[in-house]
N, C-alpha and C. Protein backbone atom coordinates (compact mmCIF):
# COMPACT_ATOMS: atom_id res chain seq x y z
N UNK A 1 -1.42 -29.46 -6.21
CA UNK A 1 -2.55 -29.02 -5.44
C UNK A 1 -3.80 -29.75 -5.93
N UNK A 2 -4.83 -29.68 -5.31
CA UNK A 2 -5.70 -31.07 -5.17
C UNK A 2 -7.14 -29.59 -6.13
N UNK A 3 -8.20 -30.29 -6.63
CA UNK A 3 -9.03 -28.73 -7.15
C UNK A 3 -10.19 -29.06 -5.95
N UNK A 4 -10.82 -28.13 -5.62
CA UNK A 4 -11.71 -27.81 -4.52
C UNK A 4 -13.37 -28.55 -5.24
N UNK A 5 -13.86 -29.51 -4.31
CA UNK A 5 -15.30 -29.48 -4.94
C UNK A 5 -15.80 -30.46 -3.98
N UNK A 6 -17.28 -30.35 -4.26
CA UNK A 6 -18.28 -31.12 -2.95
C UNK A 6 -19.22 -32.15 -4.11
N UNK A 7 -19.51 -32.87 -2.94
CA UNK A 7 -20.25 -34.19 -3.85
C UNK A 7 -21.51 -34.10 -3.07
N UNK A 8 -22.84 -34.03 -3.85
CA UNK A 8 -24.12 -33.75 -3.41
C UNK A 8 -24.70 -35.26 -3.70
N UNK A 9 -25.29 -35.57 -2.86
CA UNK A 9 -26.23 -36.87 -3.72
C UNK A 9 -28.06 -36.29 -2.91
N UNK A 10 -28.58 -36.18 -4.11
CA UNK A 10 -29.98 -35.65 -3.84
C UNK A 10 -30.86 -36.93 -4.45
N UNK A 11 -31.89 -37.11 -3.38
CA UNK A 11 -32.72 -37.74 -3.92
C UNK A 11 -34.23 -37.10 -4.48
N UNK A 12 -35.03 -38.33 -5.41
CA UNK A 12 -35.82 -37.63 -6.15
C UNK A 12 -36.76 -37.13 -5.25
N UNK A 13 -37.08 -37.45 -4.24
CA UNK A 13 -38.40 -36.93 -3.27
C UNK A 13 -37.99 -36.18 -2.49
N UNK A 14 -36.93 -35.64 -2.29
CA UNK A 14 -36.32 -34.78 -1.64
C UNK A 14 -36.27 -33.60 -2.37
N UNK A 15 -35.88 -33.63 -3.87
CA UNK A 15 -35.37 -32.82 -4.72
C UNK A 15 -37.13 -32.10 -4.98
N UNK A 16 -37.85 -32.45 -5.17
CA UNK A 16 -39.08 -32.42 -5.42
C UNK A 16 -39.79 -31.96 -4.04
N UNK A 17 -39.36 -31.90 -3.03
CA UNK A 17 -39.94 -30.76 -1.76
C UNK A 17 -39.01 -29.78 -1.64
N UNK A 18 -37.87 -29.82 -2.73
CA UNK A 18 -37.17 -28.63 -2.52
C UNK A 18 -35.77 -28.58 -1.38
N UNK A 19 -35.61 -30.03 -1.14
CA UNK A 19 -34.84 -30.19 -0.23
C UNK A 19 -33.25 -30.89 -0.42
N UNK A 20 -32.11 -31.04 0.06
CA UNK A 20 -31.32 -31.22 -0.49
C UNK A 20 -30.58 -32.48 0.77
N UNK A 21 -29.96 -33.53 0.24
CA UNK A 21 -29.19 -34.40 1.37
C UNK A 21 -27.88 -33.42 2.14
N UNK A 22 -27.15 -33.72 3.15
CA UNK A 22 -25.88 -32.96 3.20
C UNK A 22 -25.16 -33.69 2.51
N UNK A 23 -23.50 -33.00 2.27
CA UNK A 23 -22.54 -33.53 1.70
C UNK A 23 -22.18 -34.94 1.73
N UNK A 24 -22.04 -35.81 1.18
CA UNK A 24 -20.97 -37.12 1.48
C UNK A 24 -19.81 -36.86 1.87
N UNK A 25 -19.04 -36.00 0.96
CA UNK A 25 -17.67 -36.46 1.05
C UNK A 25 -17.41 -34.46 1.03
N UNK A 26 -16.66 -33.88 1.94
CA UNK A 26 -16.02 -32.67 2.13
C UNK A 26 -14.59 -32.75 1.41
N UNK A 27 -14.62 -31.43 0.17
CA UNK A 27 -13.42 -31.30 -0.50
C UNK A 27 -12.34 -31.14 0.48
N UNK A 28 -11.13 -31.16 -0.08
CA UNK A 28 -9.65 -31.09 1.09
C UNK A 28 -9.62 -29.72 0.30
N UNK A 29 -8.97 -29.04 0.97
CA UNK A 29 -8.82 -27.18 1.39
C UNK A 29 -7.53 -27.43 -0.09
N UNK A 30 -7.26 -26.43 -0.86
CA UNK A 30 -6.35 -26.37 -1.76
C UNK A 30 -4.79 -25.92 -0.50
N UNK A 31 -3.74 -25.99 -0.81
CA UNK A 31 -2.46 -25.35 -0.16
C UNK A 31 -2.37 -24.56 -0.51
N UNK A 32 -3.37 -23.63 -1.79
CA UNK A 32 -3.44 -21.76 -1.65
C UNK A 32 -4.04 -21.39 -0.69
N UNK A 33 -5.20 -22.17 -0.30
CA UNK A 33 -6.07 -21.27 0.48
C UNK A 33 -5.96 -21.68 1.95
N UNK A 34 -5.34 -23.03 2.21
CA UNK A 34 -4.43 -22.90 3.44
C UNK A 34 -3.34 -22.07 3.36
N UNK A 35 -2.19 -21.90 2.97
CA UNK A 35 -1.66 -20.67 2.90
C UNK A 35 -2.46 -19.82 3.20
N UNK A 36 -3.74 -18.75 2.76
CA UNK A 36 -4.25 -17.53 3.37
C UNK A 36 -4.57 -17.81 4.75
N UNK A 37 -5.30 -18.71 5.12
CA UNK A 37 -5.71 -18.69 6.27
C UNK A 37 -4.26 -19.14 7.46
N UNK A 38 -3.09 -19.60 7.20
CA UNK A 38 -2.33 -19.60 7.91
C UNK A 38 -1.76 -17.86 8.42
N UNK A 39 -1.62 -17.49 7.08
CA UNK A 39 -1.23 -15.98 6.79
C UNK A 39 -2.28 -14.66 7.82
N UNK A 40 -3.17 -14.85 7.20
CA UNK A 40 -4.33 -14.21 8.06
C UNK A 40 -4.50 -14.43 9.43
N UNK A 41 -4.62 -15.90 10.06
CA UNK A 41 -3.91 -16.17 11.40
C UNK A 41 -3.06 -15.48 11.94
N UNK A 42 -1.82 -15.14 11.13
CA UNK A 42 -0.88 -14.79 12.17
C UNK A 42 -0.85 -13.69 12.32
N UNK A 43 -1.56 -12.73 10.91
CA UNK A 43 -1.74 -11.52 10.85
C UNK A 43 -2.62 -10.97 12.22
N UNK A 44 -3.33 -11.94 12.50
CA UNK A 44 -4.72 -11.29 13.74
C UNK A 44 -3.68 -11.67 14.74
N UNK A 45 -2.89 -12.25 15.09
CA UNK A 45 -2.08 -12.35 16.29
C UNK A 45 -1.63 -11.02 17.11
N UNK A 46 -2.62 -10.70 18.32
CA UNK A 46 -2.19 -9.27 18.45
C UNK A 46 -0.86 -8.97 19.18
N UNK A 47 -0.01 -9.81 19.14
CA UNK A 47 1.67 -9.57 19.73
C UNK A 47 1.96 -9.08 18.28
N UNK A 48 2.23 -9.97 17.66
CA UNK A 48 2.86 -10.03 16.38
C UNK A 48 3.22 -8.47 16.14
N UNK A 49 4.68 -8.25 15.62
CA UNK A 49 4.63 -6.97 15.18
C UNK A 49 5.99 -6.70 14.77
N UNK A 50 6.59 -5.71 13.75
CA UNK A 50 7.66 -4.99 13.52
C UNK A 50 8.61 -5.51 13.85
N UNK A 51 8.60 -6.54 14.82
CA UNK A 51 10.17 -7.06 15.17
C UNK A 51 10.21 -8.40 14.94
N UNK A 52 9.07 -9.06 14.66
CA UNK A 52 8.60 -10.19 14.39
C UNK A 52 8.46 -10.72 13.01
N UNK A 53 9.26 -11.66 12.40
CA UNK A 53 9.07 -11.87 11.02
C UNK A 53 9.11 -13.85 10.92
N UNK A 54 7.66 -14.19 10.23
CA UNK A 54 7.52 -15.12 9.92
C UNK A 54 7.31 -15.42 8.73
N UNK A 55 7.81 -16.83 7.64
CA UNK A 55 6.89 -17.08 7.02
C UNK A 55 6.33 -18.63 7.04
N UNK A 56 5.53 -18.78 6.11
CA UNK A 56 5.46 -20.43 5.97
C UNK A 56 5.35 -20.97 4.72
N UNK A 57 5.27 -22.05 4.90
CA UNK A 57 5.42 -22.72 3.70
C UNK A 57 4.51 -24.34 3.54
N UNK A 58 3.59 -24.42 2.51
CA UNK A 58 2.39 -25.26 2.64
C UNK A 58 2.94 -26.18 1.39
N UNK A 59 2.49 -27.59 1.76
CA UNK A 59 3.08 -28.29 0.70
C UNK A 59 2.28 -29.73 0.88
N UNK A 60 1.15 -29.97 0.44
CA UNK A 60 0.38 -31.40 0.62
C UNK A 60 -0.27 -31.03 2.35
N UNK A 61 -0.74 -30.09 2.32
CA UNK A 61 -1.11 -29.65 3.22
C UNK A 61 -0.33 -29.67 4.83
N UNK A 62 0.92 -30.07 4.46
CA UNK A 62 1.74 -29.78 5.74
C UNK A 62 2.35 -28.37 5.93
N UNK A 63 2.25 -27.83 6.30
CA UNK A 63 2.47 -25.72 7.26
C UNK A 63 3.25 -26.03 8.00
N UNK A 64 4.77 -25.38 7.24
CA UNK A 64 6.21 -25.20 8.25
C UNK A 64 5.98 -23.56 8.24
N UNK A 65 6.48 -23.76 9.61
CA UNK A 65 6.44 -22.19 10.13
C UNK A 65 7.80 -22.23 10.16
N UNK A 66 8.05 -20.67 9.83
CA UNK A 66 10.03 -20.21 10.17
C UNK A 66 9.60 -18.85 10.31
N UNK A 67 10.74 -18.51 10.77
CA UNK A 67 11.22 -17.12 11.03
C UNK A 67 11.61 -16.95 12.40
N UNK A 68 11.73 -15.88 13.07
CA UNK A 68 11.98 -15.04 14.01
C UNK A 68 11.08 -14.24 15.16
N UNK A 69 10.70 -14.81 15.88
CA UNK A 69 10.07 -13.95 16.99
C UNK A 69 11.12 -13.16 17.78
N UNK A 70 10.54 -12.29 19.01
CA UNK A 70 11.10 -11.56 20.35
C UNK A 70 11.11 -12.08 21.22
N UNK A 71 10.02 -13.62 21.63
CA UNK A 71 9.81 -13.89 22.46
C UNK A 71 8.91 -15.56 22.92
N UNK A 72 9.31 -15.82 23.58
CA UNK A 72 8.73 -17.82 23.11
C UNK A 72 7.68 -17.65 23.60
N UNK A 73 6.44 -16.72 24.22
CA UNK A 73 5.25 -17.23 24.40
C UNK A 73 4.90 -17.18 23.03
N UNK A 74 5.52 -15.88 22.32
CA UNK A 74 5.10 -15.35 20.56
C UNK A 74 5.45 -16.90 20.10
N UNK A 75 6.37 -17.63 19.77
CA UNK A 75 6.01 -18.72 19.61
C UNK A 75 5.31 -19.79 18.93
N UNK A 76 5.20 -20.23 20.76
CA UNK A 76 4.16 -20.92 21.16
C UNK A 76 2.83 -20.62 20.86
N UNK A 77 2.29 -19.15 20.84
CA UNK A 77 0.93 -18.97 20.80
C UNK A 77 0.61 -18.58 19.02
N UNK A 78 1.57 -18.66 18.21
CA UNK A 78 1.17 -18.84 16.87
C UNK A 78 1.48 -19.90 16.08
N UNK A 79 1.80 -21.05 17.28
CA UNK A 79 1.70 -22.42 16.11
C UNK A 79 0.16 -22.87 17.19
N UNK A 80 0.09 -22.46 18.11
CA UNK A 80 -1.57 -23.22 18.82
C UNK A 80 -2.13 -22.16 18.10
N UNK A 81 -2.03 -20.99 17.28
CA UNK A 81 -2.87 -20.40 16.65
C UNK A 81 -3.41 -20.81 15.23
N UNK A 82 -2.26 -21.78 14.63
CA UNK A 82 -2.29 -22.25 13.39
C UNK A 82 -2.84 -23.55 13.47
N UNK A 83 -2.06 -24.28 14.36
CA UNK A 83 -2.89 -25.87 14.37
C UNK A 83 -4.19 -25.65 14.48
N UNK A 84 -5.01 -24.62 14.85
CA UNK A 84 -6.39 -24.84 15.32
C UNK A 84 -6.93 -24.80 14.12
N UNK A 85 -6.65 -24.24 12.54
CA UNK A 85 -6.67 -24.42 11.13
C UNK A 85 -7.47 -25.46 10.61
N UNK A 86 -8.04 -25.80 10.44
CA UNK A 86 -9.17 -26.77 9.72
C UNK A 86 -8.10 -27.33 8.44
N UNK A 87 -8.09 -28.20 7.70
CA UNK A 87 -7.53 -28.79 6.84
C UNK A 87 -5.66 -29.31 6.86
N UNK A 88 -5.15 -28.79 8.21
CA UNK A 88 -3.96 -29.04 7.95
C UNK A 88 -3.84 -30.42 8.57
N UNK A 89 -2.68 -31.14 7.43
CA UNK A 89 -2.45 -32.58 8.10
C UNK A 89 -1.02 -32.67 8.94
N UNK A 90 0.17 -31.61 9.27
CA UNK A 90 1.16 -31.66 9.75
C UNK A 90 1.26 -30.48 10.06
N UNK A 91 1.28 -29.33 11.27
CA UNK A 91 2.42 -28.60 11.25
C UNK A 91 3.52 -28.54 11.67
N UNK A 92 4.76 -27.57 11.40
CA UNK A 92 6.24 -27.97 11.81
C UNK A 92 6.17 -26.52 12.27
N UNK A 93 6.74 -26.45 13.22
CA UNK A 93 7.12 -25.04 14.02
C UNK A 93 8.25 -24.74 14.35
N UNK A 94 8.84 -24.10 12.96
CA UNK A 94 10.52 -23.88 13.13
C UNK A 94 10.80 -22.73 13.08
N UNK A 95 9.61 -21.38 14.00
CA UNK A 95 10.24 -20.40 14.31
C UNK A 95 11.06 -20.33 15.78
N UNK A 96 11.96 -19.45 14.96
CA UNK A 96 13.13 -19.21 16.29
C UNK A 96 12.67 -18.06 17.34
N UNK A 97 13.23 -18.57 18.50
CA UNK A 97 12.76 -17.11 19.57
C UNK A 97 14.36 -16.44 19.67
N UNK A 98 14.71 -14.99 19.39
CA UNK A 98 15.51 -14.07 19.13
C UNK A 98 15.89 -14.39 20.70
N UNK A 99 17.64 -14.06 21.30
CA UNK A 99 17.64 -14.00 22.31
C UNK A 99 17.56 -12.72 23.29
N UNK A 100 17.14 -12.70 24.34
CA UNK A 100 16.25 -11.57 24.78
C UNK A 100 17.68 -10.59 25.34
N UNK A 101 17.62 -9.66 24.96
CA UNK A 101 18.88 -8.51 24.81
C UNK A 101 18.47 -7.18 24.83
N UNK A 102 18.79 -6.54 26.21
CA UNK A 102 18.41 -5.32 25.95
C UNK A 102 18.73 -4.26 24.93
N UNK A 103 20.23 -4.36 24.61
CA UNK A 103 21.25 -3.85 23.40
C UNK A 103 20.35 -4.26 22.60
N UNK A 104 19.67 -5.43 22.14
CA UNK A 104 18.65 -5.24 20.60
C UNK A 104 17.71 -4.92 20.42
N UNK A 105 17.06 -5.13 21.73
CA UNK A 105 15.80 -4.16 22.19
C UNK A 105 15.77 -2.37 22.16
N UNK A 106 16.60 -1.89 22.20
CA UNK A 106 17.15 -0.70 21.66
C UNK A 106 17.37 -0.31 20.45
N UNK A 107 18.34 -1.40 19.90
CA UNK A 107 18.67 -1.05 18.46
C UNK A 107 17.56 -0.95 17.58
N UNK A 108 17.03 -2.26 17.64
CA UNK A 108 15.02 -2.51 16.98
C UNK A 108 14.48 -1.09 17.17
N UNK A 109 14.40 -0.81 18.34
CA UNK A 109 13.51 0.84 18.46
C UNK A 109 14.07 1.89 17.64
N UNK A 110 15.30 2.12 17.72
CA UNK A 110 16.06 3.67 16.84
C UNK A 110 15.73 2.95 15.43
N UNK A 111 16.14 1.95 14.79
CA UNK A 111 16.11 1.35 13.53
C UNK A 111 14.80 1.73 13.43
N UNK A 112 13.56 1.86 14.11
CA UNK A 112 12.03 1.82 13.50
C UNK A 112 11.74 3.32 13.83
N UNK A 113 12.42 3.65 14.42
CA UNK A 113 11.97 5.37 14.49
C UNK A 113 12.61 5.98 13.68
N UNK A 114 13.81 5.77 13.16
CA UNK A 114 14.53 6.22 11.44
C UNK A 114 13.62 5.64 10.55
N UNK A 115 13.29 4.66 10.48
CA UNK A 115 12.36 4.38 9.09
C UNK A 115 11.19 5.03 9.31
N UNK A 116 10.10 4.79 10.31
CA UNK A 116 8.63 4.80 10.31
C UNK A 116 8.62 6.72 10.50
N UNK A 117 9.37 7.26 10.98
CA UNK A 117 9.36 8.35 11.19
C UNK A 117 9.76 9.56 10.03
N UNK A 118 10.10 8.78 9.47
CA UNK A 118 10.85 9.72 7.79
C UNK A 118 9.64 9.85 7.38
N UNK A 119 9.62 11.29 6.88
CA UNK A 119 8.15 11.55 5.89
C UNK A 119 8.16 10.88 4.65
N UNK A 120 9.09 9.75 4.70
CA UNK A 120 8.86 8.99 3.19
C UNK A 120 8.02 7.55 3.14
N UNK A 121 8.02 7.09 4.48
CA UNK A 121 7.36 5.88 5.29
C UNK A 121 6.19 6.41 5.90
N UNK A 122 5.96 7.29 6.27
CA UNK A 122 4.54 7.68 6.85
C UNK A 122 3.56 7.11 6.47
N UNK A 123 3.30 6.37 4.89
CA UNK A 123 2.16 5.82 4.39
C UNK A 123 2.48 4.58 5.12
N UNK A 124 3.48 3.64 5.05
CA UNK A 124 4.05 2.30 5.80
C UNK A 124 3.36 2.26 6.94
N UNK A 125 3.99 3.59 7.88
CA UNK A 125 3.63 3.62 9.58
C UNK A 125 2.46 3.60 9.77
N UNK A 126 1.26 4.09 8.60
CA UNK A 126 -0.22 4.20 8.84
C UNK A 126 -0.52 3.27 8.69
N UNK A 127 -0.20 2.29 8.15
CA UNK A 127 -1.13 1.01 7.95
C UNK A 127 -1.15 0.20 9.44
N UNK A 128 -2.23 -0.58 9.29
CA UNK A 128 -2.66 -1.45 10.54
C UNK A 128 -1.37 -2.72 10.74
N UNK A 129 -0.86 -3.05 9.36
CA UNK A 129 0.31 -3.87 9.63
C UNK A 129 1.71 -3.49 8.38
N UNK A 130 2.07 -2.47 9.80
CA UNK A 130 3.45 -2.50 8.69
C UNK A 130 3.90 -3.06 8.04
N UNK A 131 4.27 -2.87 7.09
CA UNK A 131 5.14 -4.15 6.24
C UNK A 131 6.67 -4.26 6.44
N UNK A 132 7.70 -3.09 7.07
CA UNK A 132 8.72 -3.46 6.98
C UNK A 132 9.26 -4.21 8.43
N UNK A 133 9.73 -5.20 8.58
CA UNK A 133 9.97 -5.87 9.54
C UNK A 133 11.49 -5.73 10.16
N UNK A 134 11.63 -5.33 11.49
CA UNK A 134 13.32 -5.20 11.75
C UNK A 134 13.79 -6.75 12.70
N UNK A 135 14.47 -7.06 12.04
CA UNK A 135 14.76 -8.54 12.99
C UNK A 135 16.65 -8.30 13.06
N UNK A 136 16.74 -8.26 14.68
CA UNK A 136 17.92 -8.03 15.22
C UNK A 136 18.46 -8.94 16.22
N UNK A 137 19.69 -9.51 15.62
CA UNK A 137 20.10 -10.65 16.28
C UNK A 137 21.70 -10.09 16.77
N UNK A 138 22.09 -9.80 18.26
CA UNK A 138 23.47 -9.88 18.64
C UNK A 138 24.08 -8.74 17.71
N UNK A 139 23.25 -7.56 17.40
CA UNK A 139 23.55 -6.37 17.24
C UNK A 139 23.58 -6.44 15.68
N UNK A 140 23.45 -7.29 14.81
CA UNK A 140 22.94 -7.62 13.38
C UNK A 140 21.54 -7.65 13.00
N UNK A 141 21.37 -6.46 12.01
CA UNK A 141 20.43 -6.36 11.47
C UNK A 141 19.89 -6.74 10.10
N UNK A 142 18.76 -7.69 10.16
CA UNK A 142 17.89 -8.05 8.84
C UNK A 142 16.83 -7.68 8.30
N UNK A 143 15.96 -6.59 7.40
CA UNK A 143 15.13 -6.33 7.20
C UNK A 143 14.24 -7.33 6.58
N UNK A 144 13.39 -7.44 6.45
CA UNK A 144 12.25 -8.12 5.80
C UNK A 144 11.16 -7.79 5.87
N UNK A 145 10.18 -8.14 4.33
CA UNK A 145 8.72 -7.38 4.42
C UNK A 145 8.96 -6.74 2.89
N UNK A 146 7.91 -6.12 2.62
CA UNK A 146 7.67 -5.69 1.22
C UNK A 146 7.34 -4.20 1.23
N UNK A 147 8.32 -3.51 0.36
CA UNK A 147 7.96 -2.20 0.25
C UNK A 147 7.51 -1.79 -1.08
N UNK A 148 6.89 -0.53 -1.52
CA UNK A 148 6.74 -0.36 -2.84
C UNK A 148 7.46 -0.35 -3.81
N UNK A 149 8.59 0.41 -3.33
CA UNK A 149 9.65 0.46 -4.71
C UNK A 149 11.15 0.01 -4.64
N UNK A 150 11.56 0.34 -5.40
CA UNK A 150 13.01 -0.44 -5.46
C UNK A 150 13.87 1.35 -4.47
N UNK A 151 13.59 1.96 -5.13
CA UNK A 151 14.07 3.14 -4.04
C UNK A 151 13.64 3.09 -2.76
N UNK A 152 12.48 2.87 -2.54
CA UNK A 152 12.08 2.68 -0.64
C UNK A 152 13.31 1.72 -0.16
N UNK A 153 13.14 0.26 -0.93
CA UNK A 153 14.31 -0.75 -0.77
C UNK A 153 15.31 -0.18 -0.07
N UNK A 154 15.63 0.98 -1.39
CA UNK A 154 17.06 1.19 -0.92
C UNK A 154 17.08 2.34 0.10
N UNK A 155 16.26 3.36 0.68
CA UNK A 155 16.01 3.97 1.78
C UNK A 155 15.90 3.18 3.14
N UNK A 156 15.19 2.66 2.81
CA UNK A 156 15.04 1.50 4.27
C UNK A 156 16.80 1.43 4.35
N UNK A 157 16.86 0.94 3.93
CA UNK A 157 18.49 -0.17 4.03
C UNK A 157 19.79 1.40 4.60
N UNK A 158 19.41 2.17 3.83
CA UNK A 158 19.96 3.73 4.49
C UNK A 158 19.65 3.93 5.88
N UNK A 159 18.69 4.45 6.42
CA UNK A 159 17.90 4.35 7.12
C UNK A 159 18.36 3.58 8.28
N UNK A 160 18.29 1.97 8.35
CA UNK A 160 18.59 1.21 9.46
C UNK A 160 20.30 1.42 9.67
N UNK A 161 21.02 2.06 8.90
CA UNK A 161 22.26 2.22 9.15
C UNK A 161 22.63 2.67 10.22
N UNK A 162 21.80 2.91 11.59
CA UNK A 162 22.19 3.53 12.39
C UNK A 162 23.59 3.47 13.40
N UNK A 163 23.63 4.10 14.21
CA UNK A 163 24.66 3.70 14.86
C UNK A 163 24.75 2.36 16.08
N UNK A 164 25.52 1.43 15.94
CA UNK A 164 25.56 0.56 17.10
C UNK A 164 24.57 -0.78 16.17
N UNK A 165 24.61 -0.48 14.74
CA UNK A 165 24.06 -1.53 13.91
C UNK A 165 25.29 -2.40 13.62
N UNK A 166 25.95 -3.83 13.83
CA UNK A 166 27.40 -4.32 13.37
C UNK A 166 27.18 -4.45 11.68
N UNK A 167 26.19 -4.87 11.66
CA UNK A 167 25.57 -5.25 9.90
C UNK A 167 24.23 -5.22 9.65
N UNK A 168 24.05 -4.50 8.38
CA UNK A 168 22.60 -4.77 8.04
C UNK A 168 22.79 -5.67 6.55
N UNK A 169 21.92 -6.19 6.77
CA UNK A 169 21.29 -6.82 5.51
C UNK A 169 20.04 -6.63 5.14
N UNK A 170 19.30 -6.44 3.67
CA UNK A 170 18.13 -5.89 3.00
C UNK A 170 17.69 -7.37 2.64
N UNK A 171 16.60 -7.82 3.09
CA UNK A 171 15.98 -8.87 2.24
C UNK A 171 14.09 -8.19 2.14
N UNK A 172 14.55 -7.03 2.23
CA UNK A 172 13.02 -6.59 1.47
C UNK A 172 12.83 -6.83 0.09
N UNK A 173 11.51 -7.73 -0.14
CA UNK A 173 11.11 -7.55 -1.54
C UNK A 173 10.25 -6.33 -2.11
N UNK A 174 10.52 -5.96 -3.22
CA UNK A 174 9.38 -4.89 -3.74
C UNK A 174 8.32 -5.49 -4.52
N UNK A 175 7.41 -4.79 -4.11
CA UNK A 175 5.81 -5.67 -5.30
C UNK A 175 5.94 -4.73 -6.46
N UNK A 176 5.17 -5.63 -6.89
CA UNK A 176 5.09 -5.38 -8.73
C UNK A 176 4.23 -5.46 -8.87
């Protein structure tokens, strides 16, 4: 990663009315703080949601997108949400669009009304962006997203067991 800084060149009669030249040369954005602002982007995306799981990955300032949408305008409208990003020199847009299934469109709903609805998730369901994510492919289920504890972990993963689930898999992480 590159360190963040601006180059001033002031002259003396300038400096002396109190005045300053603009920049020469504009620092390049670090790939932490592209990372947030990719992150934060997608976060304001008002589709984005619960069934939707992305991440990315920044590296010399190129932003690969992956994961899983519901739907290809979702997409489309969060890599034109990301390219519009100030400092990026490549993005790659390798999220997948889920295929559109009423059977998973169902399953997604009971799976989020067993979790979000348990008085043990209620703090989860209040927040403005859930964290646990249900991504359902051809009647297979993947969780993802971050819960508090290693027991929520393992509630969630209870939880989506519902009926007409073929498989679940847990790739929730817990914070520390």
């Amino acid at each position: 990663m590159t360190k963040r800084f601006s180059i001033w060149l002031v002259g003396v009669g300038l400096m002396l009315a109190g005045l300053a030249m603009p920049p020469v040369a504009q620092a390049e954005i670090t790939d932490a703080d592209l990372a947030e602002r990719v992150v934060d982007s997608i976060q304001r995306y008002p589709l984005f949601s619960i069934f939707d799981d992305v991440n990315i990955t920044v590296e010399n300032r190129v932003v690969t997108l992956l994961g899983r949408v519901t739907a290809p305008n979702k997409r489309d409208e969060i890599g034109k949400r990301v390219a519009k990003i100030d400092g990026i020199k490549t993005l790659v847009n390798d999220i997948k669009v889920l295929p559109l299934s009423p059977y998973d469109a169902e399953l997604r709903l009971r799976i989020a009304r067993a979790i979000y609805t348990n008085p043990g998730f209620w703090q989860y369901a209040s927040m403005a962006l859930p964290p646990i994510h249900i991504i359902v492919e051809g009647g297979h289920v993947t969780l993802t997203g971050r819960v508090g504890s290693q027991m929520d972990r393992s509630l969630v993963y209870v939880l989506a067991q519902v009926p007409g689930a073929f498989s679940v898999r847990n790739d929730l992480k817990v914070d520390r």
